[in-house]
Every structure is written in structure tokens, then in C-alpha cells.
Protein backbone atom coordinates (compact mmCIF):
# COMPACT_ATOMS: atom_id res chain seq x y z
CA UNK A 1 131.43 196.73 -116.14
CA UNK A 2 134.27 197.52 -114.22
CA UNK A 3 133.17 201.40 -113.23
CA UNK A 4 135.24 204.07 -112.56
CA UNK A 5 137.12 205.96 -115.01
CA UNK A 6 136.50 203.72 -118.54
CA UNK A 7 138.02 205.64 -120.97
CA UNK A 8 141.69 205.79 -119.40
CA UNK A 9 141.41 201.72 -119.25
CA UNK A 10 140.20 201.96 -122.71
CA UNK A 11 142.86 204.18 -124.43
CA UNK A 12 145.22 201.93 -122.31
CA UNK A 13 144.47 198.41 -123.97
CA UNK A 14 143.91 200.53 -127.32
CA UNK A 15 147.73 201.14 -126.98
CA UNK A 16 148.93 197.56 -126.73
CA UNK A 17 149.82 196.31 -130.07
CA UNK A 18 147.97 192.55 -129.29
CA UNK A 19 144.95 192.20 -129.55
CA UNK A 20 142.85 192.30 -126.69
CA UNK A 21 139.77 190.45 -125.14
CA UNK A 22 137.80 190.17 -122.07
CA UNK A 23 135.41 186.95 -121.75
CA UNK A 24 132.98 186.26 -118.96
CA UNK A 25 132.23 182.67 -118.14
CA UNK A 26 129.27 182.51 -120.58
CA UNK A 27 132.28 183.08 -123.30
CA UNK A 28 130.96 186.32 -123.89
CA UNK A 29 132.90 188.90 -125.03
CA UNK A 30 132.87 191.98 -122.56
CA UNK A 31 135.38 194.23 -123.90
CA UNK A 32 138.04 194.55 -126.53
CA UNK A 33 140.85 196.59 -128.03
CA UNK A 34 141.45 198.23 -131.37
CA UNK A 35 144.18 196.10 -132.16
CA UNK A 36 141.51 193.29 -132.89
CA UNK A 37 139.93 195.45 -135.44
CA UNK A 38 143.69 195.35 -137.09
CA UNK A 39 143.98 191.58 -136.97
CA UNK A 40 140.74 190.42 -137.69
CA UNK A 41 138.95 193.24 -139.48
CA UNK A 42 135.98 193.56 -136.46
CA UNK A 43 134.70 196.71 -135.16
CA UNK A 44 135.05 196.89 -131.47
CA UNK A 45 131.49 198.09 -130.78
CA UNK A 46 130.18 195.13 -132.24
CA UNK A 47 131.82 192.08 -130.75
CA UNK A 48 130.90 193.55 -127.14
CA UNK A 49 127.88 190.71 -126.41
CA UNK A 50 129.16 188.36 -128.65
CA UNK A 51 130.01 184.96 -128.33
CA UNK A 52 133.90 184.27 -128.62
CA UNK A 53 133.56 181.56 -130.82
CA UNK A 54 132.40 183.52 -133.65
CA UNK A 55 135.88 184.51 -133.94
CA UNK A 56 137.04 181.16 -135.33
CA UNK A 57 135.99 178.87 -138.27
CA UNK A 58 132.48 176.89 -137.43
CA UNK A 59 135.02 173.82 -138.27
CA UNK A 60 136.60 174.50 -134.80
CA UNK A 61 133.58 176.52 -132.59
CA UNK A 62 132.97 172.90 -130.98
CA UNK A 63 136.09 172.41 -129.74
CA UNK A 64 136.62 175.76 -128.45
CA UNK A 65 133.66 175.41 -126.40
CA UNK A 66 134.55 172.23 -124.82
CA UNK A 67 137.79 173.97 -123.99
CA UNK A 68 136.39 177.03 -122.48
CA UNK A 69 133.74 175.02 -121.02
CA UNK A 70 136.91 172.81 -118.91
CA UNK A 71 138.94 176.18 -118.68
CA UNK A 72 135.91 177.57 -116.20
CA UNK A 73 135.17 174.65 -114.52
CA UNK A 74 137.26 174.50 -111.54
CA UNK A 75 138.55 178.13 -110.10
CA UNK A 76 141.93 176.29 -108.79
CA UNK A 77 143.11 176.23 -112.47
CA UNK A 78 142.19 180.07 -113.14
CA UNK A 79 145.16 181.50 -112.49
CA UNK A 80 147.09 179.35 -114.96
CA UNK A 81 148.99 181.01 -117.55
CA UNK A 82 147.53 179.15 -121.15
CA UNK A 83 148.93 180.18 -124.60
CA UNK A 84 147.65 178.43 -127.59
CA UNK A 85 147.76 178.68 -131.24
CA UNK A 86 144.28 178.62 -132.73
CA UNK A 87 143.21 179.25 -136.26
CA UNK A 88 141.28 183.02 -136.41
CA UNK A 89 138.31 184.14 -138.75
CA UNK A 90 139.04 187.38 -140.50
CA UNK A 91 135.80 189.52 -141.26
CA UNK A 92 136.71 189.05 -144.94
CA UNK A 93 136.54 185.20 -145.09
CA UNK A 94 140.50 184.49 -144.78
CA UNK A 95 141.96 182.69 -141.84
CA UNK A 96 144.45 184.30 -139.70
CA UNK A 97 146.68 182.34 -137.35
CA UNK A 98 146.67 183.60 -133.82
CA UNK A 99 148.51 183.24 -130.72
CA UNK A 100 146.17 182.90 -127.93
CA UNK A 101 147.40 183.58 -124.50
CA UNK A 102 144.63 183.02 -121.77
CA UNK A 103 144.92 184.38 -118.10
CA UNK A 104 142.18 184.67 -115.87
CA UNK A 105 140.99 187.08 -112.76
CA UNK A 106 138.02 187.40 -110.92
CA UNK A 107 135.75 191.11 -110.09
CA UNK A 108 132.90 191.52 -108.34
CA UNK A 109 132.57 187.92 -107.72
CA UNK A 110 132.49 186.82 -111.46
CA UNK A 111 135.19 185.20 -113.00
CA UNK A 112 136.59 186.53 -116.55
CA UNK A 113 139.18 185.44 -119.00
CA UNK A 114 141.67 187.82 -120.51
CA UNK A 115 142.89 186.84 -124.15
CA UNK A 116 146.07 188.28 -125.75
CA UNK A 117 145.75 187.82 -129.44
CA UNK A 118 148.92 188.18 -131.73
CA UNK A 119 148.52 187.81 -135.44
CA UNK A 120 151.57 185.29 -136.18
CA UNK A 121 150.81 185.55 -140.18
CA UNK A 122 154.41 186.57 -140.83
CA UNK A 123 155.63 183.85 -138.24
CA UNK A 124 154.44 181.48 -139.86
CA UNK A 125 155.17 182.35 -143.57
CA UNK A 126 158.79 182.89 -142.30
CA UNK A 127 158.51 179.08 -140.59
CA UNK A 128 157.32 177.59 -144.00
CA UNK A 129 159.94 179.49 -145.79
CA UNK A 130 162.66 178.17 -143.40
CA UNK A 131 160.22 174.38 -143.63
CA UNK A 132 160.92 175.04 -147.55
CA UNK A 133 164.68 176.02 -147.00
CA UNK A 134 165.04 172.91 -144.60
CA UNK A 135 163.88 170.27 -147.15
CA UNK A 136 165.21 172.14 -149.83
CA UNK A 137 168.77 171.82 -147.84
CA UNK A 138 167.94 168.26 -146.90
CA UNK A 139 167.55 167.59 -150.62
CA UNK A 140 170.80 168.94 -151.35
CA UNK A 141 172.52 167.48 -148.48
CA UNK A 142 170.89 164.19 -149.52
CA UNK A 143 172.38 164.67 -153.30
CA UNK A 144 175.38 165.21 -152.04
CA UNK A 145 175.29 162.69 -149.58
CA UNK A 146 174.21 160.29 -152.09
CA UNK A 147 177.43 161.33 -154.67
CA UNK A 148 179.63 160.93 -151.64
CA UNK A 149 178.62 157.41 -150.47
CA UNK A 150 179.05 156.78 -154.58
CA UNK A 151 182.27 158.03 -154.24
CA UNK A 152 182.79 155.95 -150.87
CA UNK A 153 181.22 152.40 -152.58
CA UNK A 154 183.71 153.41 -155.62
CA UNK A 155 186.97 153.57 -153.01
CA UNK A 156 185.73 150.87 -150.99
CA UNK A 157 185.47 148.54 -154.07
CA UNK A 158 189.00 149.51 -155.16
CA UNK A 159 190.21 148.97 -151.69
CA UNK A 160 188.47 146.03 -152.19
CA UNK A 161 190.03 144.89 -155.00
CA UNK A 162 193.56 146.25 -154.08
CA UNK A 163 192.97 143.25 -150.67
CA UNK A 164 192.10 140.64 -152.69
CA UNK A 165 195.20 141.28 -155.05
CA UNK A 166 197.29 141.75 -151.94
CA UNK A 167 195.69 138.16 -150.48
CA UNK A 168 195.81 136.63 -153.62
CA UNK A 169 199.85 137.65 -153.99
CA UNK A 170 200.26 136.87 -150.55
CA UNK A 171 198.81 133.60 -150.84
CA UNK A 172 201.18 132.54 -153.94
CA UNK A 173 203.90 133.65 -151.25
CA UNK A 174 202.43 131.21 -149.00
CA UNK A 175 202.10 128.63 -150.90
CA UNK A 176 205.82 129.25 -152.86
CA UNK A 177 206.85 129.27 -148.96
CA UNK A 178 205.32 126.25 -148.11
CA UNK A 179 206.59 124.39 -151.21
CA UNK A 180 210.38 125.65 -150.59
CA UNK A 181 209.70 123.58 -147.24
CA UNK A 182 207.89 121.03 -148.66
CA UNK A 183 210.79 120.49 -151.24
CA UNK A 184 213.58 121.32 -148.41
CA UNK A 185 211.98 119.15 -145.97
CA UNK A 186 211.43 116.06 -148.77
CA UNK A 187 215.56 116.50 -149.77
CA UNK A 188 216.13 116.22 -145.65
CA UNK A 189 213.42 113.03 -145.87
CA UNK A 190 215.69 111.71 -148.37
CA UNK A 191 219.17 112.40 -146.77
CA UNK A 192 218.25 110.91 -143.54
CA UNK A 193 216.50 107.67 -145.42
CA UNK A 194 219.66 106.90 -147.27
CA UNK A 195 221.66 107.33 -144.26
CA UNK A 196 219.13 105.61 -141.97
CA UNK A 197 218.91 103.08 -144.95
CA UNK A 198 222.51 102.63 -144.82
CA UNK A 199 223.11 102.14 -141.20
CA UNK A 200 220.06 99.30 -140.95
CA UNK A 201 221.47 97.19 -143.56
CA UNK A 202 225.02 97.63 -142.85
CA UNK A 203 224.43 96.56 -139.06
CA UNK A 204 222.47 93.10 -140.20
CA UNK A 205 225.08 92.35 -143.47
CA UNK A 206 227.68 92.87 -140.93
CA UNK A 207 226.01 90.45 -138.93
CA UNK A 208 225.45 88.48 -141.70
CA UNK A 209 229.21 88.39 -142.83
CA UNK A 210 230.92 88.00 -139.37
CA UNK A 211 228.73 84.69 -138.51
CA UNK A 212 229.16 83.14 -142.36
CA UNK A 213 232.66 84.15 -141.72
CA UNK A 214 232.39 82.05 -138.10
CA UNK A 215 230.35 79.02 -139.42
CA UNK A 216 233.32 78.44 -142.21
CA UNK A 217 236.69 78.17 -139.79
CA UNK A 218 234.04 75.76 -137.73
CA UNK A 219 234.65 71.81 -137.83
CA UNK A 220 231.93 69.66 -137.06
CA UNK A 221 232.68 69.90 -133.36
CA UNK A 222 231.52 73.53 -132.88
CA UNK A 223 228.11 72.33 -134.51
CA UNK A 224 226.98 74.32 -131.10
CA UNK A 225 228.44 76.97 -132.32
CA UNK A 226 227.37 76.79 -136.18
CA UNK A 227 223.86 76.44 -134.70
CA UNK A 228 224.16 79.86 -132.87
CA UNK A 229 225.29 81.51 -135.64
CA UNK A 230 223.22 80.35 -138.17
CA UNK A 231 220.37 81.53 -135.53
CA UNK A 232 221.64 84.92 -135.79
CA UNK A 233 221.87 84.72 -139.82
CA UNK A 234 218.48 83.76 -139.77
CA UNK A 235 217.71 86.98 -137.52
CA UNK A 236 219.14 89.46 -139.17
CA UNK A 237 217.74 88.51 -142.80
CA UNK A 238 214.39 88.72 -141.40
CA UNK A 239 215.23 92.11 -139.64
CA UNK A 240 216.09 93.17 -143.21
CA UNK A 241 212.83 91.28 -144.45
CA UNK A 242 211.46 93.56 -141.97
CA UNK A 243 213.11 97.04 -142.86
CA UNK A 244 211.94 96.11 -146.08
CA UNK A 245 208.61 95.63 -145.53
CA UNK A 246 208.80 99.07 -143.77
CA UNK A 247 210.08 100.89 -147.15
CA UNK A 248 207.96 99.16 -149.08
CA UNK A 249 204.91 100.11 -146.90
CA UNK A 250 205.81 103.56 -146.88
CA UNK A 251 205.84 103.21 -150.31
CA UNK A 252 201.64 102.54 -150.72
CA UNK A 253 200.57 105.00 -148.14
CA UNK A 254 202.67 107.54 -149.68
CA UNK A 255 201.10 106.48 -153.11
CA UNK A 256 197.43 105.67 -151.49
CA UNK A 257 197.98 102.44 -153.12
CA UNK A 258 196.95 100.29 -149.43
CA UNK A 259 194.50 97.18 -150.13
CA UNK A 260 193.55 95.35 -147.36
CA UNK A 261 192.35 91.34 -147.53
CA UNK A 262 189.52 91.07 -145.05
CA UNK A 263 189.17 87.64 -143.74
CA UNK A 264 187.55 85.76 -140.47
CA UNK A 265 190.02 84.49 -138.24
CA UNK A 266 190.73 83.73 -134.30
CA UNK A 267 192.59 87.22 -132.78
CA UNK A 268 193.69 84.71 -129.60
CA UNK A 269 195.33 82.56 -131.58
CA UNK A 270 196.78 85.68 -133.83
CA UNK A 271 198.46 86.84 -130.34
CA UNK A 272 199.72 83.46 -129.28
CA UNK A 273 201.80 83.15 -132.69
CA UNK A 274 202.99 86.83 -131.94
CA UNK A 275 203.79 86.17 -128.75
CA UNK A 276 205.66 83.16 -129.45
CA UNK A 277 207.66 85.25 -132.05
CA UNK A 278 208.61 88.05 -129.84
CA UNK A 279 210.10 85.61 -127.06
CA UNK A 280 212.71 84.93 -128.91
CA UNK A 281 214.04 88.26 -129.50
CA UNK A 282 213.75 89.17 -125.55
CA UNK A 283 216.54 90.39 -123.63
CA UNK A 284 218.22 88.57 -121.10
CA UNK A 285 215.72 88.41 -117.79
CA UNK A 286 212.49 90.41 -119.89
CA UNK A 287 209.70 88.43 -120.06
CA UNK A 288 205.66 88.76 -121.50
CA UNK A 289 203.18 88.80 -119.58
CA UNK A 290 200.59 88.30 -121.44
CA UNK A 291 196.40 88.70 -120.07
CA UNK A 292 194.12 87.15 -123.32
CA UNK A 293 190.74 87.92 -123.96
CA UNK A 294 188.44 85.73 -122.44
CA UNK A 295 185.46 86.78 -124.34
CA UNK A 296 187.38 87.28 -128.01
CA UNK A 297 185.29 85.87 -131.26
CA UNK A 298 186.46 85.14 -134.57
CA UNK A 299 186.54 88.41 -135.89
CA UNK A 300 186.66 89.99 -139.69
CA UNK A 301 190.15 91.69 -140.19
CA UNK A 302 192.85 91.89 -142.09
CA UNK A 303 194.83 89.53 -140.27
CA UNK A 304 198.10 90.42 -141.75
CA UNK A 305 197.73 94.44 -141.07
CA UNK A 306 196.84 94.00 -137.52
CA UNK A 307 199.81 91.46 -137.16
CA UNK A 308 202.06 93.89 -138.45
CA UNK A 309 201.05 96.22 -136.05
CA UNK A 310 200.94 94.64 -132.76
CA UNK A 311 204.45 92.96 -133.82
CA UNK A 312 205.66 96.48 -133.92
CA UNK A 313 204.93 98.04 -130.79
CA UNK A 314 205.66 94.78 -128.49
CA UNK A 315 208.87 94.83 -130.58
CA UNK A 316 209.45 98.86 -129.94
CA UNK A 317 208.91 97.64 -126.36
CA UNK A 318 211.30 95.05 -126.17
CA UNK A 319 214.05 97.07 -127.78
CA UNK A 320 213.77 100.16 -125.72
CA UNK A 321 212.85 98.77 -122.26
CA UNK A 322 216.19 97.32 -120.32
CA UNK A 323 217.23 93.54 -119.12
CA UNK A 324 214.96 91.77 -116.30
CA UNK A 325 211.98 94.19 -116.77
CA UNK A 326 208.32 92.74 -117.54
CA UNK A 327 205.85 94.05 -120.92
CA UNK A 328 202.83 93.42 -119.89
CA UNK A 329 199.75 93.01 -122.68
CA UNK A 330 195.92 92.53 -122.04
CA UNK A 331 193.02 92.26 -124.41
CA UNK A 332 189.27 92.68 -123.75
CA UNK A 333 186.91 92.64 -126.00
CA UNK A 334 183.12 95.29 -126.32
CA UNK A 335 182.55 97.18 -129.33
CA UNK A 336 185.96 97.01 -130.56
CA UNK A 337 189.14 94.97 -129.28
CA UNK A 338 191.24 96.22 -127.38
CA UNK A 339 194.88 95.79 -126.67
CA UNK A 340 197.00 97.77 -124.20
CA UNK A 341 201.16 97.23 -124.13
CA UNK A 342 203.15 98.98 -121.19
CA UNK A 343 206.56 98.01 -120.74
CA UNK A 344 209.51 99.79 -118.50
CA UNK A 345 211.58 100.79 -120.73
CA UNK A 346 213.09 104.60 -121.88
CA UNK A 347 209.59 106.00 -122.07
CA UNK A 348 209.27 109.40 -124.56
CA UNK A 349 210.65 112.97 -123.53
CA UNK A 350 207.63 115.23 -122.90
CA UNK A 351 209.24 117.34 -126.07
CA UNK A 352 208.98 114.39 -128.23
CA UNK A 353 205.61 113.43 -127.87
CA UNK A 354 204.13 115.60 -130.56
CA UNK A 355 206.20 114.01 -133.20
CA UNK A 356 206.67 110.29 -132.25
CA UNK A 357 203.79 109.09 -135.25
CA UNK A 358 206.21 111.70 -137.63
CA UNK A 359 208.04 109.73 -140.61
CA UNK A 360 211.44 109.32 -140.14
CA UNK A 361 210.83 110.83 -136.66
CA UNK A 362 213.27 109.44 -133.83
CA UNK A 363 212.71 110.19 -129.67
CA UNK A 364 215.98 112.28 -128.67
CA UNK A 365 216.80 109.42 -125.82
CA UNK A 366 216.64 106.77 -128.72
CA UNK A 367 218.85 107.65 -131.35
CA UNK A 368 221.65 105.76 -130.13
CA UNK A 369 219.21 102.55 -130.83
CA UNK A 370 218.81 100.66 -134.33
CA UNK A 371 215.17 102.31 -136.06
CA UNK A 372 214.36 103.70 -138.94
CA UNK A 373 211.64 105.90 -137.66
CA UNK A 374 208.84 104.72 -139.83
CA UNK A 375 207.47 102.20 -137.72
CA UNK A 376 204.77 104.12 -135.64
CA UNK A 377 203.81 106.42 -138.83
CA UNK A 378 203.03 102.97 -140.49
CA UNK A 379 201.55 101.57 -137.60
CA UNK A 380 199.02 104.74 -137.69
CA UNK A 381 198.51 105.18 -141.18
CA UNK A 382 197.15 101.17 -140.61
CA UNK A 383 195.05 101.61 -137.64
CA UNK A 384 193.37 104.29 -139.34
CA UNK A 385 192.96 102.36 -142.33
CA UNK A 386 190.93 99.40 -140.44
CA UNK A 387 188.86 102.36 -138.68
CA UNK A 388 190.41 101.77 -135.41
CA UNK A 389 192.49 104.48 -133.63
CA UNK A 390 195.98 104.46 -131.04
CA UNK A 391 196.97 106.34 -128.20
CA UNK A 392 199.88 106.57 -125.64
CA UNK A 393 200.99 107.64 -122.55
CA UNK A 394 204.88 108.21 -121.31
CA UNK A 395 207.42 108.95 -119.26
CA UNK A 396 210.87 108.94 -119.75
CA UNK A 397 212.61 107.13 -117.94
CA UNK A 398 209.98 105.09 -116.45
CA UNK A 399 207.90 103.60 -119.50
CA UNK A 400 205.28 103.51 -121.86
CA UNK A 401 201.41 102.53 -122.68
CA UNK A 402 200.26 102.14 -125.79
CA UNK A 403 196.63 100.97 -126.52
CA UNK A 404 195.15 100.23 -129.44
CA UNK A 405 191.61 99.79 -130.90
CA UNK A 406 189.92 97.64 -133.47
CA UNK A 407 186.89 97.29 -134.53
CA UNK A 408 185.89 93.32 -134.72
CA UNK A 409 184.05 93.76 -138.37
CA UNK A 410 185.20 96.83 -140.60
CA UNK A 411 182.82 97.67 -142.52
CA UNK A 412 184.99 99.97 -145.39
């Protein structure tokens, strides 16, 4: 085939330790080496002329061809360096895997395939050993793996526990906290109601005592006089009617104990009487001024609650607004009735605001003024109660807006 001196070429390739094969394009095989009698058991003299594909199980011949057939098809893709593994035939029977590494050259204008065989038997014995020693370590690792994250779920659930003890003690702390408070914070209730209670009725018995004092040293001359004082006797007992109405109040919200009588009545004619009331307590130059509903129905209230609590803010505006300034109050009337009081009077300190619905709770530019602090909380703790709802704005020093919501029919 390839002339010249044969036998030096042959005793050549008979040195390499692979196994080696020549292929023309036909897949015949044109030459080989004895190292191919080594790893497959075939005399060299009697593959020359055979077909290539002999050399592997009948199972894989077909693809093989299709392979060689692609691997000679176009000459630019000759000189590529292939290496595969394929699955040998021994002459005995057994299979022997192979490493298969094609390259290709071309003499006297034919084009031939040169295959380097190596018998990777041991390779792969020593790569399912290692496959073995991998899943037997895997296994291992995963026993272990699996008596660690045991030993993990065991200290996590202690942990566990040890957080909910420590939330559960530091929750009684919390709560023993909060009822040291609660209990410190009730005694301070209690201190400044007794002394709050003290200075409201010792203001109006005072009262009381100076004019019944007056109205006995009078003849029947000063009747003028008697007349004045007996107004101001009449005054202060209802301011204590009032303060007492307060406590008692207080009293049923604190205890939940609040029944309301529902009833249909006018609300214009409601204001008028409150209006008419609250004139006589104005100071000198104030004056109401006073924007009705037009539109207003008879609605379904408790007539007495809501009285209550209009009464009490035009009164808080009246007390803390100065001489000559106007309270102005309008109604109007959609879903629910509204009434809006502004006056000009101390307004709240920005500070204060948070706190002015608080029991007992007094603005820091009002303490120097007769309250008891339980008005607005009242007032509140009502509007809520007939499912309407209050809300201000201030500024000290230059008034206050308070509007308030009712619904026409509650519905509780």
C-alpha cells in the first residue's frame, strides 16, 4: 500500500503500546499493529480486508457506519482530531472498552483514517470502584449528615423552648410592669380627683356661703341685690349639679354600665334651649353666633347624651375664650349632623394635643382655670357611644374648632 521499505513501518507501529489501525474510506481495514492482537485477541493477518465494524458488537455496527459514513463525507473535516469511547468485541465473546482516537491523512489521492485503540478495562474498573467509593462516601456523609441535622432539630427545639420560657418570663415582667403603672397611675388618678374634687366644690360652697351670708344682712331695699345673689346661688348649685353629673358619668363608662334612651325629637329646637342656656353664663362683651340647620329633621337620639355634649364644648368655649370675642356654631345636616364650634379663646399647646380626650387630663395654659378634666373624655366616650365621632383643630393663643358628628338614626 504505501511501498517502500514495509517492514521498518511495520516493526514501528508493532512498538507502540495502542493499538493500531489504518481504514480506507470503504471502512476497510488496511493495516494494523500487534498491539490489537493484545487487546482484542485478533491476528493481524486476518483483519487486513476486513470491515472495521466487525470489531464492535452487531448492537452498535449501525451506528458506527453512519458515523464513519459522516466522518468521510466532507475532506474539510479530515484533519480533525476525534477521540471516542466505543464498546470493543474481543475474539472470545467479552466486550472490551476502548478509547478510539481518529485522525485522518490522505496518500496517493485516497483518503484513510488512522485509529489509536487503548484498552481502558482497568480505567474503567478503577472509575466504578471510585463510582462505588463515591456513593459509598455519599452514604456515609448522608448518615452523618442526617445524625447531625438530628442533633441540630434537637438544639434548635431546646433553643426553642429556652425563647419561649425567656418570652413567656419576659412577658409576666411586662405585664407586672404595666400593672405597677397601672396601679401607680390609678393612686395618681385618685390623688388628683380628690384634690380636683376638693377645689370644684370648695369654689361653688364658697360661693354658696358668701351670697347666703349677703342675702341675710340685706333689708328689703337691696331686693336688687338679694336677686343677684340668689342668681349666683342658683349658679353654682347647678355647677355642682354639673360636676356631679361628671363623677357620676365617669362612674358608668368606667363600669360599662352606659344605657342610652333613644327617642324622636327636633335637634333645632334641642340647640335653641342650649343656646338660650349658655347666654347666660357669657362673659362680659362674648356673644353666640349661632348658623341652624336649615334642612334638620326630627331625628332618633338620645336627646339627653347629645345635650350633654354640645353643652360641654360651647361651655369649654365660653370659659377659655376672653371678654368681647364671638363663638361661632353652625349645623348642616347629610348623612349625619353636623355641628362645628370655634371660638377665640386660649386654643391647645401643640404638646397638649395628644392628651386633651385623657381623664383627668388638663392643657398646660389652663390650669389656672376651674375643670376637672373629665369633660372631653366623657364627651368622647358619648360620641362614640351614639356611633358618631369628634375632632379638633388649635392654636394657642388664637382658638379652637371642634366638630362633631351624629348620625340622625343610631341603629345600636
Amino acid at each position: 500500500m504505501f511501498g517502500g521499505n514495509l517492514n521498518v513501518v511495520k516493526i514501528a507501529f508493532d512498538a507502540i503500546l495502542e493499538g493500531v489501525i489504518i481504514i480506507d474510506s470503504d471502512a476497510q481495514i488496511v493495516f494494523a499493529n500487534k498491539a490489537i492482537e493484545r487487546n482484542l485477541g485478533y491476528e493481524v493477518n486476518k483483519l487486513i480486508g476486513k470491515d472495521f465494524y466487525f470489531l464492535v458488537p452487531k448492537l452498535f455496527q449501525k451506528a458506527h457506519k453512519e458515523y464513519f459514513k459522516s466522518f468521510f463525507k466532507d475532506p474539510a473535516n479530515l484533519s480533525s482530531y476525534n477521540v471516542r469511547t466505543i464498546i470493543g468485541l474481543h475474539k472470545n465473546g467479552n466486550i472490551v472498552p476502548l478509547e478510539i482516537k481518529f485522525t485522518c491523512f490522505e496518500h496517493t489521492n485516497r483518503i484513510y483514517a488512522q485509529a489509536l485503540l487503548t484498552d481502558i478495562s482497568e480505567r474503567k474498573v478503577k472509575e466504578k470502584e471510585n463510582k462505588i467509593e463515591k456513593i459509598e462516601l455519599e452514604e456515609a456523609v448522608k448518615k452523618h449528615t442526617s445524625k447531625l441535622e438530628k442533633v441540630v432539630r434537637q438544639l434548635r427545639d431546646t433553643n426553642q423552648a429556652l425563647k419561649s420560657e425567656i418570652q413567656k418570663k419576659n412577658k409576666a415582667k411586662k405585664e407586672a410592669r404595666k400593672a405597677l403603672i397601672a396601679e401607680r397611675e390609678l393612686s395618681q388618678l385618685k390623688t388628683r380627683f380628690l384634690s380636683l374634687a376638693s377645689h370644684e366644690f370648695r369654689t361653688p360652697l364658697s360661693g354658696i356661703l358668701t351670697s347666703a351670708t349677703l342675702i341675710s344682712k340685706y333689708t328689703t331695699k337691696g331686693q336688687e341685690n338679694i336677686t343677684k345673689h340668689i342668681g349666683v346661688i342658683k349658679m353654682m348649685v347647678n355647677h355642682l349639679s354639673n360636676i356631679l353629673d361628671d363623677f357620676m358619668s365617669l362612674e358608668r363608662i368606667e363600669e360599662g354600665d352606659i344605657h342610652y334612651k333613644f327617642s324622636s325629637f327636633c335637634f333645632n329646637e334641642l340647640m335653641e334651649i342650649i343656646i338660650k342656656e349658655a347666654n347666660s353664663l357669657l362673659k362680659v362683651g362674648q356673644s353666640i353666633h349661632y348658623s341652624p340647620c336649615i334642612e334638620c329633621p326630627k331625628i332618633y337620639q338620645d336627646k339627653r347624651i347629645i345635650q350633654i355634649i354640645i353643652t360641654n364644648i360651647l361651655y369649654n368655649a365660653i370659659k377659655y375664650s376672653p371678654e368681647n370675642s364671638p363663638i361661632d356654631i353652625s349645623v348642616t345636616s347629610k348623612n349625619k349632623i353636623k355641628i362645628k364650634i370655634t371660638d377665640k379663646g386660649i386654643g391647645i399647646p401643640k404638646k397638649d394635643k395628644k392628651n386633651i380626650f385623657e381623664r383627668f387630663f388638663r392643657a398646660s395654659n389652663a390650669t389656672h382655670l376651674q375643670g376637672t378634666g373629665i369633660g372631653l373624655n366623657i364627651v368622647k366616650a358619648n360620641i362614640e357611644g351614639l356611633g358618631g365621632t369628634i375632632h379638633f383643630k388649635s392654636k394657642e393663643n388664637k382658638g379652637s374648632t371642634f366638630v362633631i358628628k351624629i348620625p340622625k338614626d343610631v341603629k345600636l
